[in-house]
N, C-alpha and C. Protein backbone atom coordinates (compact mmCIF):
# COMPACT_ATOMS: atom_id res chain seq x y z
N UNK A 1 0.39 -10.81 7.03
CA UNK A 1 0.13 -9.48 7.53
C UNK A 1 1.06 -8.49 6.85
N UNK A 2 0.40 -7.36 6.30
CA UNK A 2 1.18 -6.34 6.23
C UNK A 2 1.82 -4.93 6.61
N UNK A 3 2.93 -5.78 7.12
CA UNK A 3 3.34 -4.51 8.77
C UNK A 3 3.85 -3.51 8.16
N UNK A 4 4.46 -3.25 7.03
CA UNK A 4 4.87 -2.33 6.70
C UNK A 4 3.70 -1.06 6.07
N UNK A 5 2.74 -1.44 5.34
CA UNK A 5 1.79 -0.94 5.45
C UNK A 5 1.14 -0.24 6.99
N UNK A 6 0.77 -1.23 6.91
CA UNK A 6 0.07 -0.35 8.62
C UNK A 6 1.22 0.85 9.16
N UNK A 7 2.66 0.28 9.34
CA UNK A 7 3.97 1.32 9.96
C UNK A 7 3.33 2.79 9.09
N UNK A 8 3.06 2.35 7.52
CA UNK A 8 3.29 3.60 7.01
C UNK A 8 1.56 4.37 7.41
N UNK A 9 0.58 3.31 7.58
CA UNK A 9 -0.82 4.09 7.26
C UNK A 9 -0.56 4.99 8.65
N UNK A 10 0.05 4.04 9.68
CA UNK A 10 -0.11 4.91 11.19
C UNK A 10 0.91 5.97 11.34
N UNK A 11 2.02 6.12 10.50
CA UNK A 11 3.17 7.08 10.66
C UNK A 11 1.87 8.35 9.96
N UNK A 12 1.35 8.20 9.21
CA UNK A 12 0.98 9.38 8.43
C UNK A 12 -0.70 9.73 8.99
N UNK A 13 -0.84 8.81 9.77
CA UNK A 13 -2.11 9.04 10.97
C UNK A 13 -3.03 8.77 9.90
N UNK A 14 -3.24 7.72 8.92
CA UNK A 14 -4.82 7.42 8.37
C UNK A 14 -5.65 6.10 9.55
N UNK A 15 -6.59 6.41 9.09
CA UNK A 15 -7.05 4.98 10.26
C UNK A 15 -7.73 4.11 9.39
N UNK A 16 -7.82 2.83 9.52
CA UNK A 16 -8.05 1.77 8.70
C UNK A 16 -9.82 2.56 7.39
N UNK A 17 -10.55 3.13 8.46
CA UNK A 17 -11.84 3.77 7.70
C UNK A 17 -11.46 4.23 6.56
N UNK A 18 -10.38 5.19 7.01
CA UNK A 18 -9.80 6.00 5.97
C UNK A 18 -9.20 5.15 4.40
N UNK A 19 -8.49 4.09 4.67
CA UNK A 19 -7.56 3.32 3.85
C UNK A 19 -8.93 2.58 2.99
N UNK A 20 -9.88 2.21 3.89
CA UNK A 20 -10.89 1.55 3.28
C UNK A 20 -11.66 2.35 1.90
N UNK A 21 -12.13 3.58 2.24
CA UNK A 21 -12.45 4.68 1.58
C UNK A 21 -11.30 4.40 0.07
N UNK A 22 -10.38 4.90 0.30
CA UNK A 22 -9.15 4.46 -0.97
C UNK A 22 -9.51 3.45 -1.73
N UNK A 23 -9.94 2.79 -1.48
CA UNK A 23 -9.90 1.10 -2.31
C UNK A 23 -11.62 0.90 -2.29
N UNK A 24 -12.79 1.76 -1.91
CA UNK A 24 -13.59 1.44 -1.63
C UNK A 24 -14.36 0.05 -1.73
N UNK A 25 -14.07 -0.09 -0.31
CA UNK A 25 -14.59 -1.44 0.25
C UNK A 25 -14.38 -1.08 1.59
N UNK A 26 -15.08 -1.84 2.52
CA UNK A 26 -16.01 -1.92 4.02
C UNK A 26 -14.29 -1.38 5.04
N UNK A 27 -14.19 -1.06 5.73
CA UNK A 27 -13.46 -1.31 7.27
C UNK A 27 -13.28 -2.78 7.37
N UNK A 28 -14.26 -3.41 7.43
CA UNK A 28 -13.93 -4.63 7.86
C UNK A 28 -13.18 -5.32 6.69
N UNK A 29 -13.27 -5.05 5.55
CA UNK A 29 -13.01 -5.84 4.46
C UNK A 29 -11.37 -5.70 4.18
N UNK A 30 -11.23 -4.03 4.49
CA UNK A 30 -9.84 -3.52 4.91
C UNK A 30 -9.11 -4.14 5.67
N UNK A 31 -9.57 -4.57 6.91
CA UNK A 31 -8.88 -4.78 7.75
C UNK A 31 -8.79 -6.07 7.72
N UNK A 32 -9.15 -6.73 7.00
CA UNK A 32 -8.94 -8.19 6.87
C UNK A 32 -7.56 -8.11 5.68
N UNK A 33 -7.55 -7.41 4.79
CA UNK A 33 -6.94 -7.47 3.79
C UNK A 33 -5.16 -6.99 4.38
N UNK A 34 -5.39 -5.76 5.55
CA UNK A 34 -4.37 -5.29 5.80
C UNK A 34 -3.77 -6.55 6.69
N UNK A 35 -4.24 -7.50 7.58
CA UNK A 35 -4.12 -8.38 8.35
C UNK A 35 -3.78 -9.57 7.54
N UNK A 36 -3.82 -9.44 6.19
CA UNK A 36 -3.14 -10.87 5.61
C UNK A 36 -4.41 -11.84 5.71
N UNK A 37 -5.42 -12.04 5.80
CA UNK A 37 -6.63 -13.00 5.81
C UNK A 37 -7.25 -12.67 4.30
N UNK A 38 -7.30 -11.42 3.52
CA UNK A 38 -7.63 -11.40 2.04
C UNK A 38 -6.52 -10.76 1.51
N UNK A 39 -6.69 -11.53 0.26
CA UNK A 39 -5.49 -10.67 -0.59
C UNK A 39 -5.87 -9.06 -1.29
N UNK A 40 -5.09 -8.08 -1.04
CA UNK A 40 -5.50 -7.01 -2.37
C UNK A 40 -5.02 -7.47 -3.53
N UNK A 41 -5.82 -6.82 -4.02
CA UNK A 41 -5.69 -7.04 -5.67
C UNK A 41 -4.55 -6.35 -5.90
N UNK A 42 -3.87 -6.44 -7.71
CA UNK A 42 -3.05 -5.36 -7.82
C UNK A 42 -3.70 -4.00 -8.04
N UNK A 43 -5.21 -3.69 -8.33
CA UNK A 43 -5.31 -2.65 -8.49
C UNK A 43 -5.45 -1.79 -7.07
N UNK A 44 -5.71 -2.40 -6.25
CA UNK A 44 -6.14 -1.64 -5.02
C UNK A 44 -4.80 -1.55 -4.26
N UNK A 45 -3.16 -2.33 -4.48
CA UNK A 45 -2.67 -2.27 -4.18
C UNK A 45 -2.11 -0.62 -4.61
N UNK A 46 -2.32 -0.74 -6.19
CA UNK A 46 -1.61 0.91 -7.19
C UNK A 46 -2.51 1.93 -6.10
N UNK A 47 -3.65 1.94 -5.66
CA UNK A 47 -4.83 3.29 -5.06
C UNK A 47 -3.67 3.21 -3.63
N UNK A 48 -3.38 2.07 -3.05
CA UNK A 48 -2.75 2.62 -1.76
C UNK A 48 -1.55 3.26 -2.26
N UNK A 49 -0.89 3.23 -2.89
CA UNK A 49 0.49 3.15 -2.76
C UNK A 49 0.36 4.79 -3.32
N UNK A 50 -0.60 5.06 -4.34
CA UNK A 50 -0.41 6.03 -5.01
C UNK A 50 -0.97 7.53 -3.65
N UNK A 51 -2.04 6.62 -3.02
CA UNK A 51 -2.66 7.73 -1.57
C UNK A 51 -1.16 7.61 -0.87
N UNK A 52 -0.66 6.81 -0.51
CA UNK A 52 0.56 7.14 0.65
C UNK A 52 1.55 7.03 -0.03
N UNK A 53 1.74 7.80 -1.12
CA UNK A 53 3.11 8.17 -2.14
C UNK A 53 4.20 7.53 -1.64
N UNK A 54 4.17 6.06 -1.87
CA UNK A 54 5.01 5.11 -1.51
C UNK A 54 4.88 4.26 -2.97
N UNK A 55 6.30 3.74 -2.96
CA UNK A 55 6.06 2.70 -4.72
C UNK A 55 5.48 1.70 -3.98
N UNK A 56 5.03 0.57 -4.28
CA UNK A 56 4.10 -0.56 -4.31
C UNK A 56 4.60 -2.07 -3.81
N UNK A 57 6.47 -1.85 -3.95
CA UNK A 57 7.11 -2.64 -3.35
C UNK A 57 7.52 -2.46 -2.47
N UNK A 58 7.70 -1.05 -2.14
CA UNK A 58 7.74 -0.84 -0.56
C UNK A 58 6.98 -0.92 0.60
N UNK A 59 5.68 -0.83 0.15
CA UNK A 59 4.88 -1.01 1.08
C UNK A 59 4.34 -3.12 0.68
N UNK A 60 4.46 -3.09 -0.38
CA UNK A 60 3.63 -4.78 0.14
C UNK A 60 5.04 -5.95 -0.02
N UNK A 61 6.20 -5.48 -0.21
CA UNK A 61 6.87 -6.79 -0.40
C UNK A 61 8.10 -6.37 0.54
N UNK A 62 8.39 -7.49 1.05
CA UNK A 62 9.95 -7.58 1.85
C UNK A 62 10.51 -8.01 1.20
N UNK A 63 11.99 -6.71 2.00
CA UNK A 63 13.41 -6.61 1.51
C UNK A 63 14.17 -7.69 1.06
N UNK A 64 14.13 -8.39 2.25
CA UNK A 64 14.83 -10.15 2.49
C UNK A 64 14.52 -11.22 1.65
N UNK A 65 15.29 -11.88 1.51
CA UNK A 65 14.95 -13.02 0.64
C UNK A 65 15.28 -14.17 1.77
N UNK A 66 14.03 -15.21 1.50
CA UNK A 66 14.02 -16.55 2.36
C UNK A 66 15.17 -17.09 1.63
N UNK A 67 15.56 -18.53 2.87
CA UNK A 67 16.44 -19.17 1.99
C UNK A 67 16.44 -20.04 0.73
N UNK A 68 15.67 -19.98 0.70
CA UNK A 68 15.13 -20.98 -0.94
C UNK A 68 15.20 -20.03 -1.81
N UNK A 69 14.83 -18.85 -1.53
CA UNK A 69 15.38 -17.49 -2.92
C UNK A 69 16.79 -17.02 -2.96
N UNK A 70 17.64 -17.86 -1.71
CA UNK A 70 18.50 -17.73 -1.94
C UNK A 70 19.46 -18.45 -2.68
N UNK A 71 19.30 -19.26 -2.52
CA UNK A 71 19.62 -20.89 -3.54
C UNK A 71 20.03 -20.61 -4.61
N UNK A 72 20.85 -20.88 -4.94
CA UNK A 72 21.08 -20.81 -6.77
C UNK A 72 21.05 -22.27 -7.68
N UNK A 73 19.93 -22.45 -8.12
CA UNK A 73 20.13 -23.66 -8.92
C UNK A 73 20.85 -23.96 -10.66
């Protein structure tokens, strides 16, 4: 799931219709994608990021690193 997305689509009041429109493809197809069940592509990732003037790692990747990225081999 991508919560940070959604934080930002709902801080700036779009509603999933809206986000769908951006990337054109269905509501439903959106909302599967925003929910982590499909992946976006990278291009549809560049259309969100570039509509909610956010860079692309802020909205789809976390800060944190698991512990296995923490590891140094």
């Amino acid at each position: 799931m991508y919560e940070k997305l959604r934080q930002i689509r709902e801080e700036k009041g779009y509603t999933i219709e809206d986000m769908a429109v951006v990337i054109n493809k269905s509501p439903c197809n959106y909302f599967k994608k925003e929910n982590g069940d499909v992946k976006f592509s990278v291009n549809e990732a560049i259309q969100i990021s570039k509509f909610l003037k956010r860079k692309v790692e802020t909205i789809f990747f976390k800060n944190e690193l698991s512990e296995s990225e923490k590891e140094v081999k």
